[in-house]
PDB file of N, CA and C in Angstrom:
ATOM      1  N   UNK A   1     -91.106 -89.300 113.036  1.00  0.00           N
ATOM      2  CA  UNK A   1     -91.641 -89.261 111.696  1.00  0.00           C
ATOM      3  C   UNK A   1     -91.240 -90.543 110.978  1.00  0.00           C
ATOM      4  N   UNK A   2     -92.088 -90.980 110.006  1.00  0.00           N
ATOM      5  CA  UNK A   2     -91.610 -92.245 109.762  1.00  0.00           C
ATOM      6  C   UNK A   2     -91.235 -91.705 107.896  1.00  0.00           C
ATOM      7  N   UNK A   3     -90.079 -92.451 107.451  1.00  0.00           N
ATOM      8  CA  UNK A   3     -89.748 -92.501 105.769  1.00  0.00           C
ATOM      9  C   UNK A   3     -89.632 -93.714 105.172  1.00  0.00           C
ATOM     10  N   UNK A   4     -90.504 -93.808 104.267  1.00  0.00           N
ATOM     11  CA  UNK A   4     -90.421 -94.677 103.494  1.00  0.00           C
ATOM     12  C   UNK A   4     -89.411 -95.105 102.163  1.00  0.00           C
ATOM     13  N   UNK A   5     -88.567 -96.273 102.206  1.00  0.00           N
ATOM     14  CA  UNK A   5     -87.642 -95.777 100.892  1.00  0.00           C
ATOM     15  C   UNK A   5     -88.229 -96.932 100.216  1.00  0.00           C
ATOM     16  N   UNK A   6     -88.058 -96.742  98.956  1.00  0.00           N
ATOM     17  CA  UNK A   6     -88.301 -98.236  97.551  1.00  0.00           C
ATOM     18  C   UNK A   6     -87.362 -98.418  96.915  1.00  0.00           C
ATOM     19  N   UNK A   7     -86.907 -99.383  96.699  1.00  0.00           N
ATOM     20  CA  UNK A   7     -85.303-100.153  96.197  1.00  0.00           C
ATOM     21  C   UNK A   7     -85.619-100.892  95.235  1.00  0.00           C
ATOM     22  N   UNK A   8     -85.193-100.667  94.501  1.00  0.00           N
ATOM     23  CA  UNK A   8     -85.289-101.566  93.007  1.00  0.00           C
ATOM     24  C   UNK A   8     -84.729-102.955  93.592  1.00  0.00           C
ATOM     25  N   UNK A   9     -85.668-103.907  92.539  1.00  0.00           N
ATOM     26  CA  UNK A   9     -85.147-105.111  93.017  1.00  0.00           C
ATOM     27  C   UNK A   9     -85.488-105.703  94.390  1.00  0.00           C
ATOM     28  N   UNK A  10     -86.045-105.340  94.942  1.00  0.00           N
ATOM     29  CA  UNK A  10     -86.983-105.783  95.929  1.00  0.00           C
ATOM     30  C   UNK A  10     -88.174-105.513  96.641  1.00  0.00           C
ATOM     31  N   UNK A  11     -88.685-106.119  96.826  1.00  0.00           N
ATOM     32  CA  UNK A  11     -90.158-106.351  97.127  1.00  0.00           C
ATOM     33  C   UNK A  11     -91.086-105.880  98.167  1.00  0.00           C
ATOM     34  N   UNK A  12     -90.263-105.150  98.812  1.00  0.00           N
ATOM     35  CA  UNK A  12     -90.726-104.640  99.944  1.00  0.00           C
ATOM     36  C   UNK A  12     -90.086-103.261 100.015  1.00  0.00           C
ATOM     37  N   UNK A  13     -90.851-102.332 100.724  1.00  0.00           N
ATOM     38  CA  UNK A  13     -90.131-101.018 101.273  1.00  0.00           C
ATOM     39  C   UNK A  13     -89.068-101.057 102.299  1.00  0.00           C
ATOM     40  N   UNK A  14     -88.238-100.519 102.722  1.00  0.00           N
ATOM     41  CA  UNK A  14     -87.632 -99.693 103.587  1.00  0.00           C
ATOM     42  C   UNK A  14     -88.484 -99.093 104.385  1.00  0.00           C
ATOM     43  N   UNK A  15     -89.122 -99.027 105.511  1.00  0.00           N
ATOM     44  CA  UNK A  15     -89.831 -98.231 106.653  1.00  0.00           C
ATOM     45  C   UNK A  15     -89.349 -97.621 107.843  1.00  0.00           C
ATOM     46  N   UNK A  16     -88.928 -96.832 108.086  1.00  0.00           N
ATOM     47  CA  UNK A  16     -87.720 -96.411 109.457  1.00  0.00           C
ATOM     48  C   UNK A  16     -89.059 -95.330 109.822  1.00  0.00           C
ATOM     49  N   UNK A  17     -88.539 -95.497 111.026  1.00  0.00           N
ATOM     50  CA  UNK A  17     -89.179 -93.987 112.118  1.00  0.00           C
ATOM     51  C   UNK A  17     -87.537 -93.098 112.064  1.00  0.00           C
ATOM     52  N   UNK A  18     -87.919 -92.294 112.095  1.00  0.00           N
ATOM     53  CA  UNK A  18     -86.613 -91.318 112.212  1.00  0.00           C
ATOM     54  C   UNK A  18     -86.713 -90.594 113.153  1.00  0.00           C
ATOM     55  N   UNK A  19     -86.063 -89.434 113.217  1.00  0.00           N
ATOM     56  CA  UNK A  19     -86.334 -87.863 114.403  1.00  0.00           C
ATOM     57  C   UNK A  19     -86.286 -87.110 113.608  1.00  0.00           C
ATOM     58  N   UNK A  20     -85.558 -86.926 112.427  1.00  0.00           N
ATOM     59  CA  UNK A  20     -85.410 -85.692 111.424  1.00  0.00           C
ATOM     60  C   UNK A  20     -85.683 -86.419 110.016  1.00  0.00           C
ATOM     61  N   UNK A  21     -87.146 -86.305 109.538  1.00  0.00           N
ATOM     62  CA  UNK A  21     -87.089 -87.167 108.201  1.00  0.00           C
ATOM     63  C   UNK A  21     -86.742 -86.138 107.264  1.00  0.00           C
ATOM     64  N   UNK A  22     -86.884 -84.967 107.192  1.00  0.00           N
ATOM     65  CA  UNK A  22     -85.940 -83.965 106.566  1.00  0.00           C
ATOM     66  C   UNK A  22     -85.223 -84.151 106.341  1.00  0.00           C
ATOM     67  N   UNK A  23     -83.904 -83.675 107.263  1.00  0.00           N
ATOM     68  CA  UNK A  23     -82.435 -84.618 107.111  1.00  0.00           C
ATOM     69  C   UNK A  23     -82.346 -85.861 106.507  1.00  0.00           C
ATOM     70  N   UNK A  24     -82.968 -86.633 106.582  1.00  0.00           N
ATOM     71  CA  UNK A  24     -82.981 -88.361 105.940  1.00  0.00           C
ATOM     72  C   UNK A  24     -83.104 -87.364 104.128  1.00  0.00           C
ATOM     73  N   UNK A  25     -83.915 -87.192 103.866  1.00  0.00           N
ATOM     74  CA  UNK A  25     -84.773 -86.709 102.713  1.00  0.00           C
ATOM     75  C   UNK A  25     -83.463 -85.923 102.025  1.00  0.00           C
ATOM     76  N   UNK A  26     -83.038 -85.369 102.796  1.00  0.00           N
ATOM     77  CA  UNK A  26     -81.818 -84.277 101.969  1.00  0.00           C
ATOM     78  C   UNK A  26     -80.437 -84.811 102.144  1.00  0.00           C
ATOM     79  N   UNK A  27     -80.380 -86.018 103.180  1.00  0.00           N
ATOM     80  CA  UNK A  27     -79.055 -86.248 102.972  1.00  0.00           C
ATOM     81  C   UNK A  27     -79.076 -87.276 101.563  1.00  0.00           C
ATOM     82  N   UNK A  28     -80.350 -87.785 101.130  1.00  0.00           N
ATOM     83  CA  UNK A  28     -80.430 -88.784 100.036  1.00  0.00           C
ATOM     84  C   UNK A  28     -80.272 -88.437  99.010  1.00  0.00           C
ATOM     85  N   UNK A  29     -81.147 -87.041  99.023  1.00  0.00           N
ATOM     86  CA  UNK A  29     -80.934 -85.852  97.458  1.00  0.00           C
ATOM     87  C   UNK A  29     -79.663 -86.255  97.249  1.00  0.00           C
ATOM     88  N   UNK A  30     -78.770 -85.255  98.571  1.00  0.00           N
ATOM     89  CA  UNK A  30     -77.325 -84.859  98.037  1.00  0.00           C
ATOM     90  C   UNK A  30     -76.545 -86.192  97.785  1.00  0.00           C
ATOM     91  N   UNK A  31     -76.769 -87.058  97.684  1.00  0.00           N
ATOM     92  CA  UNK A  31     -76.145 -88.559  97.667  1.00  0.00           C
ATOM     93  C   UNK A  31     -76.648 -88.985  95.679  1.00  0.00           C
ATOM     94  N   UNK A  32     -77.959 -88.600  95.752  1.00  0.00           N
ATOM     95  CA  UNK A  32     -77.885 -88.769  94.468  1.00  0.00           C
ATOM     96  C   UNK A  32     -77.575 -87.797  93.307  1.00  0.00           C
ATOM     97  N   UNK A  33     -77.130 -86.557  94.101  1.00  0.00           N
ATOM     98  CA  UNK A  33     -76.451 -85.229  93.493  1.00  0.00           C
ATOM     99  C   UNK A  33     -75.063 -85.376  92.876  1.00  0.00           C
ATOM    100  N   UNK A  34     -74.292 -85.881  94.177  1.00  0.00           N
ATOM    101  CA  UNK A  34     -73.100 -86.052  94.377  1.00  0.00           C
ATOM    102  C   UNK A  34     -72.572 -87.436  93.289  1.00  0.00           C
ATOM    103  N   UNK A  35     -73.401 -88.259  93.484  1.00  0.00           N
ATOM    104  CA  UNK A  35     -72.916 -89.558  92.195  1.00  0.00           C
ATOM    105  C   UNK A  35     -72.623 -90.550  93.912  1.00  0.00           C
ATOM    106  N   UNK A  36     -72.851 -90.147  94.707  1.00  0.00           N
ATOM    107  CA  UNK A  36     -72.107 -91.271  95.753  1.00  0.00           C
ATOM    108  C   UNK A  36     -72.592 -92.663  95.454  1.00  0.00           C
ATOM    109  N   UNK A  37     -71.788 -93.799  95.957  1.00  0.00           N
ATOM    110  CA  UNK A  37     -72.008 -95.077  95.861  1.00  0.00           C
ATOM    111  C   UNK A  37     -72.939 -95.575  96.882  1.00  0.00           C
ATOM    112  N   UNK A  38     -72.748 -94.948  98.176  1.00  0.00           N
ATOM    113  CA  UNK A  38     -73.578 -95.787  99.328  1.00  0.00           C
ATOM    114  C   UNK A  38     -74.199 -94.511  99.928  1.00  0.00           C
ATOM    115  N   UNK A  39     -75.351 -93.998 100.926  1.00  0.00           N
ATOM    116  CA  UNK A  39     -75.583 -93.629 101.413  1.00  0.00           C
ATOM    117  C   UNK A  39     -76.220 -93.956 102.783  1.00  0.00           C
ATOM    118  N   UNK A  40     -76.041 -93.728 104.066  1.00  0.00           N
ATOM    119  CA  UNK A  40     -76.503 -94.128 105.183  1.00  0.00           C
ATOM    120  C   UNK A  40     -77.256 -93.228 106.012  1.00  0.00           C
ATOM    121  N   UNK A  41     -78.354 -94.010 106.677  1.00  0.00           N
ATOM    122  CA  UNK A  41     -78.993 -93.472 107.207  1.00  0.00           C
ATOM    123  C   UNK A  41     -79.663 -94.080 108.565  1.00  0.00           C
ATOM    124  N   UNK A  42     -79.771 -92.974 109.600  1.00  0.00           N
ATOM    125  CA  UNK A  42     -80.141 -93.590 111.092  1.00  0.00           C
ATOM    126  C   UNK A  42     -81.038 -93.284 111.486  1.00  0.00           C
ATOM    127  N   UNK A  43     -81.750 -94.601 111.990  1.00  0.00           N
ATOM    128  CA  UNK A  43     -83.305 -94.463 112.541  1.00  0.00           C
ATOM    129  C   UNK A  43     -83.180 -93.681 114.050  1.00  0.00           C
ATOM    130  N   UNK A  44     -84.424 -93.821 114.131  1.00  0.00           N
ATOM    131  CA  UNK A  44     -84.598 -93.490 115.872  1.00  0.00           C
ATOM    132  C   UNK A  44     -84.394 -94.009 117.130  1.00  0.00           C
ATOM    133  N   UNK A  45     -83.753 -95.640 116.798  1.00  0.00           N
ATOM    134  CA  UNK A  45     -83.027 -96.232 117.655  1.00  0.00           C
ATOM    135  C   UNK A  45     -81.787 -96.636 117.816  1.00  0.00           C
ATOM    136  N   UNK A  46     -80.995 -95.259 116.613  1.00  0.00           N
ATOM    137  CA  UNK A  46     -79.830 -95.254 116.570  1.00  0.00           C
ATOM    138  C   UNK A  46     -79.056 -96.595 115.799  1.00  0.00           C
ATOM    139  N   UNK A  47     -79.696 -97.247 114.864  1.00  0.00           N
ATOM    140  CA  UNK A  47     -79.323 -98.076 113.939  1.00  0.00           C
ATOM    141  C   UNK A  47     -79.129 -97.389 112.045  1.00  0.00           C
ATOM    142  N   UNK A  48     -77.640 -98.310 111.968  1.00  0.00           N
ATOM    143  CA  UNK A  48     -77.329 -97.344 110.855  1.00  0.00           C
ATOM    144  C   UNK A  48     -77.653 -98.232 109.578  1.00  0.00           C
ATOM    145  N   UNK A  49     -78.481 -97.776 108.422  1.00  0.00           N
ATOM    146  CA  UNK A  49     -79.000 -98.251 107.271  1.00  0.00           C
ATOM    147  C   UNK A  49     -78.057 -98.210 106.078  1.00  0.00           C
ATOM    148  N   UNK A  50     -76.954 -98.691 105.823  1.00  0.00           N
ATOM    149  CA  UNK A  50     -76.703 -98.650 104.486  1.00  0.00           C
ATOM    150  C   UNK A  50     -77.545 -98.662 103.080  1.00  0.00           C
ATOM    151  N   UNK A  51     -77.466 -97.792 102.142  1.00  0.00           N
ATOM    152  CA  UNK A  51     -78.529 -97.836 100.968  1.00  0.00           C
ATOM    153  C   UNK A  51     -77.625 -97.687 100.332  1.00  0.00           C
ATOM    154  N   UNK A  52     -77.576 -98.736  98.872  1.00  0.00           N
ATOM    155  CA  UNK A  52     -77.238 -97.927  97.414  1.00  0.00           C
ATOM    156  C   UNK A  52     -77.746 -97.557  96.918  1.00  0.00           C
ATOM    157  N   UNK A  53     -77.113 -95.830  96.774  1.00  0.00           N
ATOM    158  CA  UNK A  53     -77.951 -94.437  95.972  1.00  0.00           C
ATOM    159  C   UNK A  53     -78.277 -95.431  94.556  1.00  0.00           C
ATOM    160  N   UNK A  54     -78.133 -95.957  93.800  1.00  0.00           N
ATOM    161  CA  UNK A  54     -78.720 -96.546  92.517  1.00  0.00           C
ATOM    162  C   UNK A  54     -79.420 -97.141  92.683  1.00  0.00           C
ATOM    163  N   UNK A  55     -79.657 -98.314  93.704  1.00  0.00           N
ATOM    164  CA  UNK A  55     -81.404 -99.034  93.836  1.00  0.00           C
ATOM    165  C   UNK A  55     -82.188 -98.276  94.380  1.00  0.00           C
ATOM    166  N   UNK A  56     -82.113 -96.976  94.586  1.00  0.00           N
ATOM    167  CA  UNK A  56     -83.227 -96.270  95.416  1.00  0.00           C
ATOM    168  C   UNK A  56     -84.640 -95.693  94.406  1.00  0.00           C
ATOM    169  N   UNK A  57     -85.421 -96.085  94.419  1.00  0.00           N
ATOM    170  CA  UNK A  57     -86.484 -95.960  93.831  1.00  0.00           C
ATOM    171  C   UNK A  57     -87.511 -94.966  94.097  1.00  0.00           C
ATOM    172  N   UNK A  58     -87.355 -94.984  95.412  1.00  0.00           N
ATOM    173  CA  UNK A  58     -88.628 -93.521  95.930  1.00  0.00           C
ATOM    174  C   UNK A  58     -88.351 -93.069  97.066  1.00  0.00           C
ATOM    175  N   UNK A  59     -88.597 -92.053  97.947  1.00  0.00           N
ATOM    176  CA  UNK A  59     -88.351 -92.048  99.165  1.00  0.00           C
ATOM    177  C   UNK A  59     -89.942 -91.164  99.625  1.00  0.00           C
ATOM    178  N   UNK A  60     -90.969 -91.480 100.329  1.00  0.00           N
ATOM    179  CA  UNK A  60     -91.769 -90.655 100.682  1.00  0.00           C
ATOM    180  C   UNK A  60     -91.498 -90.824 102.430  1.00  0.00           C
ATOM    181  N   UNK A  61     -91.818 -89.129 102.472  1.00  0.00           N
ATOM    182  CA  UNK A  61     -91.775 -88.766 103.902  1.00  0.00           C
ATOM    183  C   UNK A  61     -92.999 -88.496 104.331  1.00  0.00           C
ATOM    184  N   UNK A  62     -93.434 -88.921 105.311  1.00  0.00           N
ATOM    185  CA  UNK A  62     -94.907 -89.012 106.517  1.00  0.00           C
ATOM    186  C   UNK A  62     -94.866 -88.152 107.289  1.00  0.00           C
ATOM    187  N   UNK A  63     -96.173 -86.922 107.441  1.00  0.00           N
ATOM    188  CA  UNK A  63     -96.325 -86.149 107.797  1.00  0.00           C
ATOM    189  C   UNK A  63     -96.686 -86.698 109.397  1.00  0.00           C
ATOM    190  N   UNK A  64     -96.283 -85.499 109.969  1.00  0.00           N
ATOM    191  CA  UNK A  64     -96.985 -86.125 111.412  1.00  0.00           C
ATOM    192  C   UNK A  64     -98.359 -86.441 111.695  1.00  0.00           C
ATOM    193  N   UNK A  65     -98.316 -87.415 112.691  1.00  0.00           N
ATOM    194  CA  UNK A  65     -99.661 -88.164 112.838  1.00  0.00           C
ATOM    195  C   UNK A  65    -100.641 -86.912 113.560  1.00  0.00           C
ATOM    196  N   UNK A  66    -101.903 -86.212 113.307  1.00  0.00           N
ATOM    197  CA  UNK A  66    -102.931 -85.736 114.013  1.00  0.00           C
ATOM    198  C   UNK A  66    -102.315 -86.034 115.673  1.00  0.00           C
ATOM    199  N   UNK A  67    -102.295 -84.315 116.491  1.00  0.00           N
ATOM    200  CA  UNK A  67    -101.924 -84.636 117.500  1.00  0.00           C
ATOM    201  C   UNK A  67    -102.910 -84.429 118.258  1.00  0.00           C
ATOM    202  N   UNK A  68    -104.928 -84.413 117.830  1.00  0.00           N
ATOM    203  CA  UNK A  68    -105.911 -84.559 118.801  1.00  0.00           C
ATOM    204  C   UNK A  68    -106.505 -86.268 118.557  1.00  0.00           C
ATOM    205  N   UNK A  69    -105.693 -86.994 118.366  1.00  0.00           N
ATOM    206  CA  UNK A  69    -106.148 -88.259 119.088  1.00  0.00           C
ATOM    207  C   UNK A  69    -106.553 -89.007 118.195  1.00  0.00           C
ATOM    208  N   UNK A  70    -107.367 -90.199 118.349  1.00  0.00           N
ATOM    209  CA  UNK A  70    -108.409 -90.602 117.776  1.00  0.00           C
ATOM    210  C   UNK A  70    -110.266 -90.698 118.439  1.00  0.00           C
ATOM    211  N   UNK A  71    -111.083 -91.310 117.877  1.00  0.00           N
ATOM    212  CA  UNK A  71    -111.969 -90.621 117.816  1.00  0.00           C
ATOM    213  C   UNK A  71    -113.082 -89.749 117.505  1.00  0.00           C
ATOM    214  N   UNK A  72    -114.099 -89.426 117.622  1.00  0.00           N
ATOM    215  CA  UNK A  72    -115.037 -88.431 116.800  1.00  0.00           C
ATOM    216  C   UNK A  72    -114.856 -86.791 117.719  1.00  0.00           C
ATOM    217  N   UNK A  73    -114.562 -86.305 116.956  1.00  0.00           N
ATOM    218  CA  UNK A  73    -114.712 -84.637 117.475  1.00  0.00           C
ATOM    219  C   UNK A  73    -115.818 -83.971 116.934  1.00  0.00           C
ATOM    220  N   UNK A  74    -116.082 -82.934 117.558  1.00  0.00           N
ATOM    221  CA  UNK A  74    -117.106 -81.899 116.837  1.00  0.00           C
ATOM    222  C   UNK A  74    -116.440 -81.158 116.404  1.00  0.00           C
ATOM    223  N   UNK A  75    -115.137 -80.644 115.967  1.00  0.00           N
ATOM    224  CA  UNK A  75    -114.392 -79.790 115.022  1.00  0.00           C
ATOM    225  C   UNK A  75    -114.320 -80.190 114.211  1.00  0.00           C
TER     226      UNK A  75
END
């Protein structure tokens, strides 16, 4: 699944593939629940993302991609 984060102050997104964008999604809540300073997070190739919970601007999570293909169907 892929998550998108937006960071104040810069110009570009954050884009990770994950395995659990859930988990990503709720460990960020509780980070900006909690007042924490940093929050981290690991993609799907096992690389770890430092974020500061205060530049975080958005986080949208991507539904899974259609698993009949691409293409024209008759459904």
């Amino acid at each position: 699944m892929r998550v998108r984060i937006g960071m104040s102050m810069a110009p570009r997104e954050i884009d990770l593939d994950v395995d659990d964008a859930e988990a990503v999604a709720s460990s960020i809540e509780a980070a900006l629940d909690d007042g924490a300073p940093l929050v981290w997070v690991i993609d799907a190739k096992g690389v770890k993302h430092g974020l500061i919970v205060d530049k975080i601007a958005f986080v949208e999570v991507e539904a899974d991609a259609d698993p009949r293909g691409v293409g024209f169907s008759g459904a």
